[in-house]
Protein backbone atom coordinates (compact mmCIF):
# COMPACT_ATOMS: atom_id res chain seq x y z
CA UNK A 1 0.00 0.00 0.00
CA UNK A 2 1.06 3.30 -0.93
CA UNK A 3 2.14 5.74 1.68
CA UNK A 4 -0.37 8.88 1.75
CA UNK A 5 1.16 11.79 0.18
CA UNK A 6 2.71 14.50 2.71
CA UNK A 7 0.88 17.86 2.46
CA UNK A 8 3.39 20.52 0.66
CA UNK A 9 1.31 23.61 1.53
CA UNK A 10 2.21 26.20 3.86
CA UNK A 11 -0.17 25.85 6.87
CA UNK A 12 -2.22 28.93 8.10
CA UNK A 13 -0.05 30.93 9.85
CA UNK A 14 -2.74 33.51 11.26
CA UNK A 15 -5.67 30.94 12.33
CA UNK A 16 -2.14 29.13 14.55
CA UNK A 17 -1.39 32.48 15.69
CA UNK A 18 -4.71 33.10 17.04
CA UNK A 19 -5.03 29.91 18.52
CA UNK A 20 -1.82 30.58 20.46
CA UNK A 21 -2.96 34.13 21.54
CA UNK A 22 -6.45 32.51 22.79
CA UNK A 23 -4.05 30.28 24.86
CA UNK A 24 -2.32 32.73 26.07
CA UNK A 25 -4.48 34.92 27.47
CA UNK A 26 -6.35 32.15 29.04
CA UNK A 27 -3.53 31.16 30.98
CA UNK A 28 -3.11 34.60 32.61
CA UNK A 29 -7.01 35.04 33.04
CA UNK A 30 -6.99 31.25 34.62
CA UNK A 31 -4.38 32.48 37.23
CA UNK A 32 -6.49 35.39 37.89
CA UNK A 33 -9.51 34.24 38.77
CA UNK A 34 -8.30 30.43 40.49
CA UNK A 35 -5.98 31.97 42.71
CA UNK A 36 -8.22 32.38 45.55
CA UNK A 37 -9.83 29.44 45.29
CA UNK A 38 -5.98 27.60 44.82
CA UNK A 39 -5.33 29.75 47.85
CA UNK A 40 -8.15 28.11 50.00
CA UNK A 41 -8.06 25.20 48.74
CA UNK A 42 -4.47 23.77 47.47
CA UNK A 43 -2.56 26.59 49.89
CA UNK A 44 -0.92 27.24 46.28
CA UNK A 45 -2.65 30.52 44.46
CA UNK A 46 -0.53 28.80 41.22
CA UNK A 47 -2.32 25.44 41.75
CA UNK A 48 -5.25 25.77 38.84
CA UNK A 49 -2.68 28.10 36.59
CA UNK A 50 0.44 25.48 36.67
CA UNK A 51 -2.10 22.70 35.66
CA UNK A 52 -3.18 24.34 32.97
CA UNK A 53 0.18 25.60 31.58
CA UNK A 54 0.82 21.78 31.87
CA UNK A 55 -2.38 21.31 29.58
CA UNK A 56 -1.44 24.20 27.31
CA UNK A 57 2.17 22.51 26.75
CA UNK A 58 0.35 19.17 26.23
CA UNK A 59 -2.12 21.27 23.74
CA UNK A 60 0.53 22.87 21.90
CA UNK A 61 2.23 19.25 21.29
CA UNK A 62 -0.66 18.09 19.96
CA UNK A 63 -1.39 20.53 17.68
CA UNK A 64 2.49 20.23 16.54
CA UNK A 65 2.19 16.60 15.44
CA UNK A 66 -1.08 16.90 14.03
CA UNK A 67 -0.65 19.28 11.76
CA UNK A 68 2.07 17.53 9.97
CA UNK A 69 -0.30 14.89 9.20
CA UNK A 70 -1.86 14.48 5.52
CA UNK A 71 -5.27 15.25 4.63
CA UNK A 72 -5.74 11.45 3.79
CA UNK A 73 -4.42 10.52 7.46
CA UNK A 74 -6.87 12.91 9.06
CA UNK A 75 -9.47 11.26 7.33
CA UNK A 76 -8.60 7.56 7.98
CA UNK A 77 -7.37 8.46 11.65
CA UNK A 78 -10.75 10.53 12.29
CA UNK A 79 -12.68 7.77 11.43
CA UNK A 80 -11.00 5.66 13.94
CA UNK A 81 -11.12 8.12 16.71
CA UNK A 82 -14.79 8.72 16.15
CA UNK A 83 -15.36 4.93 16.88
CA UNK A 84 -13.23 4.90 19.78
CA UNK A 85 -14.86 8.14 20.85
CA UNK A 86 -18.38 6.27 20.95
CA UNK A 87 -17.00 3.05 22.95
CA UNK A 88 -15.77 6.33 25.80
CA UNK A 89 -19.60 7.39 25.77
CA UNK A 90 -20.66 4.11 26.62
CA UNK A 91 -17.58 3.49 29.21
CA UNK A 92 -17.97 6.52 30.88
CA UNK A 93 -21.63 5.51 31.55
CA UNK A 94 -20.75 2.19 34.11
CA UNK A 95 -20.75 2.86 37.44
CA UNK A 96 -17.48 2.79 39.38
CA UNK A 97 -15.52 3.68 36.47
CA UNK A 98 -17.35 7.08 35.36
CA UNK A 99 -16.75 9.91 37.65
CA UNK A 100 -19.52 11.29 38.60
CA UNK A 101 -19.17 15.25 39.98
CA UNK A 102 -22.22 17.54 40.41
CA UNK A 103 -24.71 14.29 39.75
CA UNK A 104 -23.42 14.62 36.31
CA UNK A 105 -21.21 11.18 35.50
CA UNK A 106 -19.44 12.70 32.26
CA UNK A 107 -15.15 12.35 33.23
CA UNK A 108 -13.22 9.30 32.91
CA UNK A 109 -10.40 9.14 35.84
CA UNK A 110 -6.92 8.00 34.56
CA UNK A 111 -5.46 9.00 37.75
CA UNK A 112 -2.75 11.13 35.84
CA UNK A 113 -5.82 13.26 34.19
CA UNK A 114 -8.95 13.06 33.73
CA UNK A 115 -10.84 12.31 30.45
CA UNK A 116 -13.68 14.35 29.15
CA UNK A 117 -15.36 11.54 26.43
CA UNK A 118 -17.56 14.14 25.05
CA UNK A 119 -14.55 16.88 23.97
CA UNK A 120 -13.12 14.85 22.03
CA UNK A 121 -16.20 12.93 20.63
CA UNK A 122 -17.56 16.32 19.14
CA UNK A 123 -14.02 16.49 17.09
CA UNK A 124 -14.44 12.77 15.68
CA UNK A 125 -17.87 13.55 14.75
CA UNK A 126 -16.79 16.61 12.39
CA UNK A 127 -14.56 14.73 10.41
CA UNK A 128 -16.63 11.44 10.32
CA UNK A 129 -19.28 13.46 9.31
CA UNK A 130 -17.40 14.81 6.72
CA UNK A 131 -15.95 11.72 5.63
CA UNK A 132 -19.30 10.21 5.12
CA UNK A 133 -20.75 13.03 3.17
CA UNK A 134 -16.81 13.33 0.86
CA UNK A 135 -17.64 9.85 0.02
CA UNK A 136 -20.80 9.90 -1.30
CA UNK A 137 -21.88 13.69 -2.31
CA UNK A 138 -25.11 12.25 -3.04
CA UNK A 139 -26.10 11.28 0.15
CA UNK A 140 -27.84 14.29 1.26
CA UNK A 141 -30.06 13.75 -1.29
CA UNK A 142 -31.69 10.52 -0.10
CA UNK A 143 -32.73 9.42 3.52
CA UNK A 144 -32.75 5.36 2.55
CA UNK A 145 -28.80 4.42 2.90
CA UNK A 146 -28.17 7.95 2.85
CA UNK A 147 -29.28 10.39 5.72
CA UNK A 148 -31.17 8.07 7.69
CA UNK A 149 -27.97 6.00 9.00
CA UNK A 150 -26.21 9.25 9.89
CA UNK A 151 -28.91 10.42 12.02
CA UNK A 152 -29.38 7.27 13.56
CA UNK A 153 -25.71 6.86 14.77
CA UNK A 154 -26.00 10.53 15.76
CA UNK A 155 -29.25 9.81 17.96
CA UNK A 156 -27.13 6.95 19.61
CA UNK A 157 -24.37 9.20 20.48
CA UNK A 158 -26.70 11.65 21.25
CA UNK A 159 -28.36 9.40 23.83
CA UNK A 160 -25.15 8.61 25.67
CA UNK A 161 -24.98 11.86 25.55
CA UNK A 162 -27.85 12.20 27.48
CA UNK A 163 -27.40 9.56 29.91
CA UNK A 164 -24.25 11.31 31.62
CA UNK A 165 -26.07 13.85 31.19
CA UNK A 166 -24.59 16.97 28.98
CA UNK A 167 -27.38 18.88 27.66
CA UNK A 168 -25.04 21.48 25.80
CA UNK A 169 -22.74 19.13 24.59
CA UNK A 170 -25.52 17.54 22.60
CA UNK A 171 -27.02 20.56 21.45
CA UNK A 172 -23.84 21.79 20.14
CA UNK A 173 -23.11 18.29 17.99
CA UNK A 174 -26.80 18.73 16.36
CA UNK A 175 -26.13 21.93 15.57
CA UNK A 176 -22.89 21.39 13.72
CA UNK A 177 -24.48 18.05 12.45
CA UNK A 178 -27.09 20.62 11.12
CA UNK A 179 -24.62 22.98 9.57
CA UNK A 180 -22.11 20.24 7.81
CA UNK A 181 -25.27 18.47 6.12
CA UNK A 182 -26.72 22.45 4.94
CA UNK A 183 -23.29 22.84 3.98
CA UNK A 184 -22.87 19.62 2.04
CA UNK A 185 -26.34 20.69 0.23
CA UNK A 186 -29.19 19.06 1.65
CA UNK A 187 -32.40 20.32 0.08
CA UNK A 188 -33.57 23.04 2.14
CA UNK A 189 -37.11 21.32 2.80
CA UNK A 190 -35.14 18.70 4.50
CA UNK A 191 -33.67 20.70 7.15
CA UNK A 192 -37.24 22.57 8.00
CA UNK A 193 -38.05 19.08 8.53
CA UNK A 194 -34.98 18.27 10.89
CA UNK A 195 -35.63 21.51 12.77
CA UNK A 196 -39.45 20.42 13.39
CA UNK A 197 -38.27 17.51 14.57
CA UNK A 198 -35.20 18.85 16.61
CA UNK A 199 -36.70 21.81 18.29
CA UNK A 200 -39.62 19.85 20.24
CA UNK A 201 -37.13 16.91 20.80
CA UNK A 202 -34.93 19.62 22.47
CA UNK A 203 -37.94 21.57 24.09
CA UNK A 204 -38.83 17.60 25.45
CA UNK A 205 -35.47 17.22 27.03
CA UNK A 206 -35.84 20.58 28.92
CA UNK A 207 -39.21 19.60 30.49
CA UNK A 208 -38.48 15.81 31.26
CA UNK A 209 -35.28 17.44 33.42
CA UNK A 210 -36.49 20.31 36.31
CA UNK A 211 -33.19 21.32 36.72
CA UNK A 212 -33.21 22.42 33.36
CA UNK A 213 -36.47 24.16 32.88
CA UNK A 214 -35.57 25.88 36.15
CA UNK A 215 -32.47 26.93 34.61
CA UNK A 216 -34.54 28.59 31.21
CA UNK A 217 -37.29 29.86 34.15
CA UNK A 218 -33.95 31.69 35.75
CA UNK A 219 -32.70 32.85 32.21
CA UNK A 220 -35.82 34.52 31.62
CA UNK A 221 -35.61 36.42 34.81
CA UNK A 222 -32.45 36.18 36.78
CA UNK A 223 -33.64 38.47 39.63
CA UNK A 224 -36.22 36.80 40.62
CA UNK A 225 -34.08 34.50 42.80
CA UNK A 226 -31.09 35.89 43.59
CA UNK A 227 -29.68 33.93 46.21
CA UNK A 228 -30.36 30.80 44.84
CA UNK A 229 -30.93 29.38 41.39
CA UNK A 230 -30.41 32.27 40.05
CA UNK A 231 -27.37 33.42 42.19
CA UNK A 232 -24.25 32.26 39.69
CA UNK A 233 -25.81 34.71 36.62
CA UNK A 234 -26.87 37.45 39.10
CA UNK A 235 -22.86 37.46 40.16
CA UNK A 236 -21.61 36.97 36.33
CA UNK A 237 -23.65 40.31 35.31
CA UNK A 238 -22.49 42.18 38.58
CA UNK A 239 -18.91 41.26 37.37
CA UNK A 240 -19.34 42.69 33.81
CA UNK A 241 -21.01 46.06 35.54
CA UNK A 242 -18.26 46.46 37.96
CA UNK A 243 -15.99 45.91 35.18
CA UNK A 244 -17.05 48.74 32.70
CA UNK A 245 -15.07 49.87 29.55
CA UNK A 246 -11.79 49.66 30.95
CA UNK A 247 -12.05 46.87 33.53
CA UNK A 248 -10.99 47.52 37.47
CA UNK A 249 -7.40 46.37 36.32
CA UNK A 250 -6.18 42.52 35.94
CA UNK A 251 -6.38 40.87 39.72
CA UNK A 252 -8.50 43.30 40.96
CA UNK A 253 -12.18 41.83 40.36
CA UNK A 254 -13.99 41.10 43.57
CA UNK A 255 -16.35 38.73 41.81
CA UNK A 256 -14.41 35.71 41.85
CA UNK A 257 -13.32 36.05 46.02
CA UNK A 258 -15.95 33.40 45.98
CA UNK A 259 -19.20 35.20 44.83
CA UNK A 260 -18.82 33.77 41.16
CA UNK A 261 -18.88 30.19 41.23
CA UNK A 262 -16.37 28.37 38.33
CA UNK A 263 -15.14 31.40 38.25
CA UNK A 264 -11.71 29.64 36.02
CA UNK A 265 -14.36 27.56 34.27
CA UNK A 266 -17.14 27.73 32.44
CA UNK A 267 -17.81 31.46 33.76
CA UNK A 268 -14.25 32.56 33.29
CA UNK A 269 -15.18 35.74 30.59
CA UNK A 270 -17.23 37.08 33.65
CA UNK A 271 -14.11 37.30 34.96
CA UNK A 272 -12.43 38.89 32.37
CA UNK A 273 -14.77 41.35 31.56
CA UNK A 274 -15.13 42.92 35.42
CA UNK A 275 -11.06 42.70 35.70
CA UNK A 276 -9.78 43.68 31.57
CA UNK A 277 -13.35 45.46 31.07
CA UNK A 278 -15.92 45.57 27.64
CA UNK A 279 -12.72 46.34 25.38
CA UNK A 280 -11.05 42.92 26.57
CA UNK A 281 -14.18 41.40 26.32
CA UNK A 282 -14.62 42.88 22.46
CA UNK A 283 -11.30 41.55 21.74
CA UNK A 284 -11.69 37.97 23.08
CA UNK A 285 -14.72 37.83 20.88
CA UNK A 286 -12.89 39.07 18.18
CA UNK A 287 -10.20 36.19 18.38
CA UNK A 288 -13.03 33.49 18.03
CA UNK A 289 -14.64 35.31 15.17
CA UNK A 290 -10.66 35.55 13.57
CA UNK A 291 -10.89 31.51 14.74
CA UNK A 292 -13.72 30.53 12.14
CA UNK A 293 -13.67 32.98 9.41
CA UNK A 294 -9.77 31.08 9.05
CA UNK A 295 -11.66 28.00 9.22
CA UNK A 296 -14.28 28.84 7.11
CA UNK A 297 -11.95 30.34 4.97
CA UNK A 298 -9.89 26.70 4.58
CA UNK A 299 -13.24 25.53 3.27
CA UNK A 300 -13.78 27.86 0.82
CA UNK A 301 -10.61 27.78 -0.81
CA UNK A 302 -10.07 24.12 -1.18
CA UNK A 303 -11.58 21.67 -3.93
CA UNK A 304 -11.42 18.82 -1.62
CA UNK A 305 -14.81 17.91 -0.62
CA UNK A 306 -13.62 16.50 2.75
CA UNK A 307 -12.05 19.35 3.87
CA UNK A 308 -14.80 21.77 2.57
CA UNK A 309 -16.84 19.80 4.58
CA UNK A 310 -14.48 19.10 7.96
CA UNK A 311 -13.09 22.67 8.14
CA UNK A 312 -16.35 24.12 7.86
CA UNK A 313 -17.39 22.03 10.32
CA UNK A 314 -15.40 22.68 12.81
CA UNK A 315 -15.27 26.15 12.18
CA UNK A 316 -19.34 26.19 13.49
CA UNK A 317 -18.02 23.98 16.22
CA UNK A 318 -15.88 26.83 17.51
CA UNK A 319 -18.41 29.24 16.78
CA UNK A 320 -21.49 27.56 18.46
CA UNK A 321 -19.52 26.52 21.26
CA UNK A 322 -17.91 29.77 22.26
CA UNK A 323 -21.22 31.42 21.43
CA UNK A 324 -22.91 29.38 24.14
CA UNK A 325 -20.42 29.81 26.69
CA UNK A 326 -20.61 33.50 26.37
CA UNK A 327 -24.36 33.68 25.83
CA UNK A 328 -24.86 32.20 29.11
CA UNK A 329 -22.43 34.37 30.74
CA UNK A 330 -24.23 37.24 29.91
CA UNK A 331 -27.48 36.14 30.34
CA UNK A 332 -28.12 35.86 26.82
CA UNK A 333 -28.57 32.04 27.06
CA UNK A 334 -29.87 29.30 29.55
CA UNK A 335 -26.89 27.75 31.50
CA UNK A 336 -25.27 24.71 29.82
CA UNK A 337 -21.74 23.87 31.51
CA UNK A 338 -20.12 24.78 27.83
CA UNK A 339 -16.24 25.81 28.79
CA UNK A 340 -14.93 28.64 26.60
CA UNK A 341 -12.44 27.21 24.11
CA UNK A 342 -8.46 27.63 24.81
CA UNK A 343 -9.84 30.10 27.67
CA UNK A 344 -11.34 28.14 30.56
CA UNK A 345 -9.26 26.07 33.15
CA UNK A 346 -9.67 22.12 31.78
CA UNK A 347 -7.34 19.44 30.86
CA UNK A 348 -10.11 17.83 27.97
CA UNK A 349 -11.45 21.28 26.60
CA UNK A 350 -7.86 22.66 26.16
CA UNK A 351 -6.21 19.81 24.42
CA UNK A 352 -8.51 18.93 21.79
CA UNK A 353 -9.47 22.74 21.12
CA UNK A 354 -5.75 23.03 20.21
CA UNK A 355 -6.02 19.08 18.18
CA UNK A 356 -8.70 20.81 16.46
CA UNK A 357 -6.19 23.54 15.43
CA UNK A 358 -3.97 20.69 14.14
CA UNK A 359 -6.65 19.49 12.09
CA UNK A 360 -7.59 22.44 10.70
CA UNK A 361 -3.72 23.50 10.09
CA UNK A 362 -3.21 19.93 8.74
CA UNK A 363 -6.60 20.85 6.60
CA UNK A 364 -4.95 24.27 5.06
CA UNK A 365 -1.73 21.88 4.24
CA UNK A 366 -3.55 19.68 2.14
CA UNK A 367 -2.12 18.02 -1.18
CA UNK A 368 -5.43 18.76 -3.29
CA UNK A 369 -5.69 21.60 -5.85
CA UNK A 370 -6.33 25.10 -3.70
CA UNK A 371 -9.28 27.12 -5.09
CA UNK A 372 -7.70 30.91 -6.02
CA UNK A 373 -9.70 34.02 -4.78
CA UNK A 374 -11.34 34.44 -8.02
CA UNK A 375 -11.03 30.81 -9.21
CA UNK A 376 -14.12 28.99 -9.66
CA UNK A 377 -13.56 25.50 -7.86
CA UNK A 378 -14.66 21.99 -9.47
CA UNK A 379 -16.37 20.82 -6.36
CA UNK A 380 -18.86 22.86 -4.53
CA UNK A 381 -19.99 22.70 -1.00
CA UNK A 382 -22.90 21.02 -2.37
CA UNK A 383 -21.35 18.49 -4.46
C-alpha cells in the first residue's frame, strides 16, 4: 500500500497564531480568577494556573504533530477516533468507572488526568461526518442508505450523551451536524423538517429534566431568585457592571473572592470582563470570530470535498460553542456547563481545542488543488 502523500502547503499561519494568543491569554485570566480558590483550597494561588500551563504545553504538542499529518491521514485516523470516541460514551456511563461530579457522571479518571469523552467525541464527529458526506456527495439527497444512518448513529451518540447527562454538549453536535449536512447541500425542505423535529425533541429534554427548565425559568428572569438558582448569573452580570469599559485592572475583580462560582471555568469571561473590562471582552470575541472565518476560509478555498466539509465544520463547532459559553455568561442564554475554548481552566477542553487547530492546520496543508480568490472551484460545497 502506498504511503499517503505528505501535504506541501504552507499551513495557516494567522488561524495558529490566534489559537496561540487565545491560549495565552487564558492562561493569565486562569491564574487570575483560580488563585483564591488555589489559595483556600491547594494553599498554592498557582495550583489551577500550573495545571493548565501543563495542559497548554500538552495542547501545543498536539497541535504540533497533528498538523504535519496528511489530509488522507486525518481522514482515515478521524474515522478511527470517532469509533473509539463512541465506545468512551458508553464506558464513561458504568458505574465505578465514570466519575460522577455535580450528579453529572461525564469524566473518565486516569489518575494522571482526567478524560472528558464528550470533547473529544464532538471532534471525531466533524470529520466522520465529513468523511461520510466526501464519500458519497449524493447522500444528502436521499434518507434510505443515505441520511437516515447518519442520524441514527447521531441519535445513539446523542443518547449517551444524554445519559451522563450533557445537555449542551448535545445541542452543540446537532447543531454542527445541522450545519455540515446544509453545507454539504441538503435540500432546504429537509432541514425545516430536521428543525421540526429537533426543536420539540430539544424543548422535550428541557421539560423531562427540572433542573433544566428551572435553569430557562432563571434565564428569563435572573432576579427573581437571587440567592439561589439564580445566584451564579446574578454574580456573572455584577462582574461585567463592575468591570465597565476599561475593567478595574487585571487581579483586581472582587467577583471571583468566591461570589462567582467556576469562576476559572465555564464562567471565566465574567471574569475577564469585570477585571480587563468591555474592550477585553470585544477583543476575546474578536479572536473566536478571527478563529472561524480562518476555518471557514480553509473551506472555501479548497476543492477537496472532505475538507470543505471538515473545516467548515469545525469552524461552526468553535463558533457555536464559544457562542454558548458567552451567551450564558451574559445572560443571553440558559446555563449549559459549555467551557470557553483555549480560555477556561480544563485538561479535555484545552487539548482537543488546540487538536482541532492541528486538524484544521493539517486541513490548510492539504495536497489537493487550492481554489484561487477568483477561481471557480470543481467541487462545490454542495457536491
Amino acid at each position: 500500500m502506498a504511503l499517503p502523500e505528505k501535504p506541501t502547503g504552507a499551513p495557516d499561519l494567522i488561524l495558529a497564531a490566534t489559537a496561540l494568543g487565545l491560549v495565552i491569554f487564558g492562561l493569565v485570566m486562569v491564574y487570575s480568577a483560580s488563585s483564591p480558590l488555589a489559595l483556600k483550597k491547594m494553599h498554592d494561588p498557582t495550583y489551577f494556573a500550573l495545571r493548565n500551563g501543563i495542559f497548554a504545553l500538552g495542547g501545543i504538542a498536539a497541535l504540533a504533530v497533528i498538523s504535519q499529518l496528511g489530509v488522507e491521514q486525518v481522514r482515515r485516523l478521524g474515522r478511527l477516533a470517532f469509533w473509539v470516541c463512541m465506545g468512551l460514551l458508553v464506558i464513561v456511563l458504568i458505574p465505578h468507572v465514570g466519575s460522577n461530579v455535580n450528579g453529572a457522571q461525564r469524566w473518565i479518571n486516569f489518575r494522571l488526568f482526567t478524560l472528558q469523552p464528550s470533547e473529544p467525541f464532538k471532534v471525531a464527529l466533524v470529520v466522520y461526518v465529513a468523511h461520510l458526506l466526501a464519500a458519497d456527495p449524493q447522500r444528502v439527497q436521499r434518507m434510505k442508505g443515505g441520511l437516515f444512518p447518519l442520524l441514527l448513529v447521531f441519535g445513539l451518540a446523542a443518547a449517551f450523551l444524554m445519559a451522563e447527562p450533557d445537555f449542551g454538549s448535545t445541542m452543540i453536535c446537532g447543531a454542527v451536524l445541522m450545519g455540515m449536512v446544509f453545507v454539504a447541500g441538503i435540500p432546504i425542505s429537509w432541514i425545516i423538517a430536521l428543525l421540526a423535529v429537533s426543536i420539540p425533541a430539544a424543548a422535550l429534554g428541557v421539560l423531562m429534566a427540572p433542573y433544566r427548565l428551572r435553569r430557562v425559568t432563571s434565564f428569563l428572569d435572573p432576579w427573581d431568585d437571587p440567592l439561589g438558582s439564580d445566584f451564579q448569573l446574578v454574580q456573572s452580570l455584577l462582574a461585567f457592571g463592575n468591570g465597565g469599559l476599561t475593567g478595574t485592572g487585571l487581579g483586581e475583580g472582587g467577583q471571583k473572592q468566591f461570589y462567582l462560582p467556576e469562576a476559572h471555568t465555564d464562567f471565566i469571561m465574567a471574569v475577564v470582563g469585570e477585571e480587563m473590562g468591555l474592550l477585553a471582552v470585544w477583543l476575546l470575541i474578536s479572536l473566536f470570530g478571527m478563529l472561524v472565518w480562518r476555518s471557514f476560509r480553509i473551506a472555501r478555498m479548497s476543492q477537496d470535498r472532505f475538507v470543505t466539509l471538515a473545516a467548515a465544520g469545525l469552524g461552526m463547532l468553535f463558533g457555536f460553542q464559544s457562542l454558548a459559553n458567552m451567551g450564558v455568561v451574559m445572560g443571553l442564554l440558559p446555563p449549559k456547563g459549555l467551557t470557553l475554548p483555549m480560555v477556561s481552566y480544563g485538561g479535555t477542553s484545552l487539548i482537543i481545542s488546540m487538536a482541532s487547530v492541528g486538524v484544521l492546520l493539517a486541513l490548510s496543508r492539504g495536497t489537493g488543488p487550492v481554489r484561487r480568490s477568483g477561481g471557480a472551484a470543481s467541487t462545490s460545497a454542495g457536491g
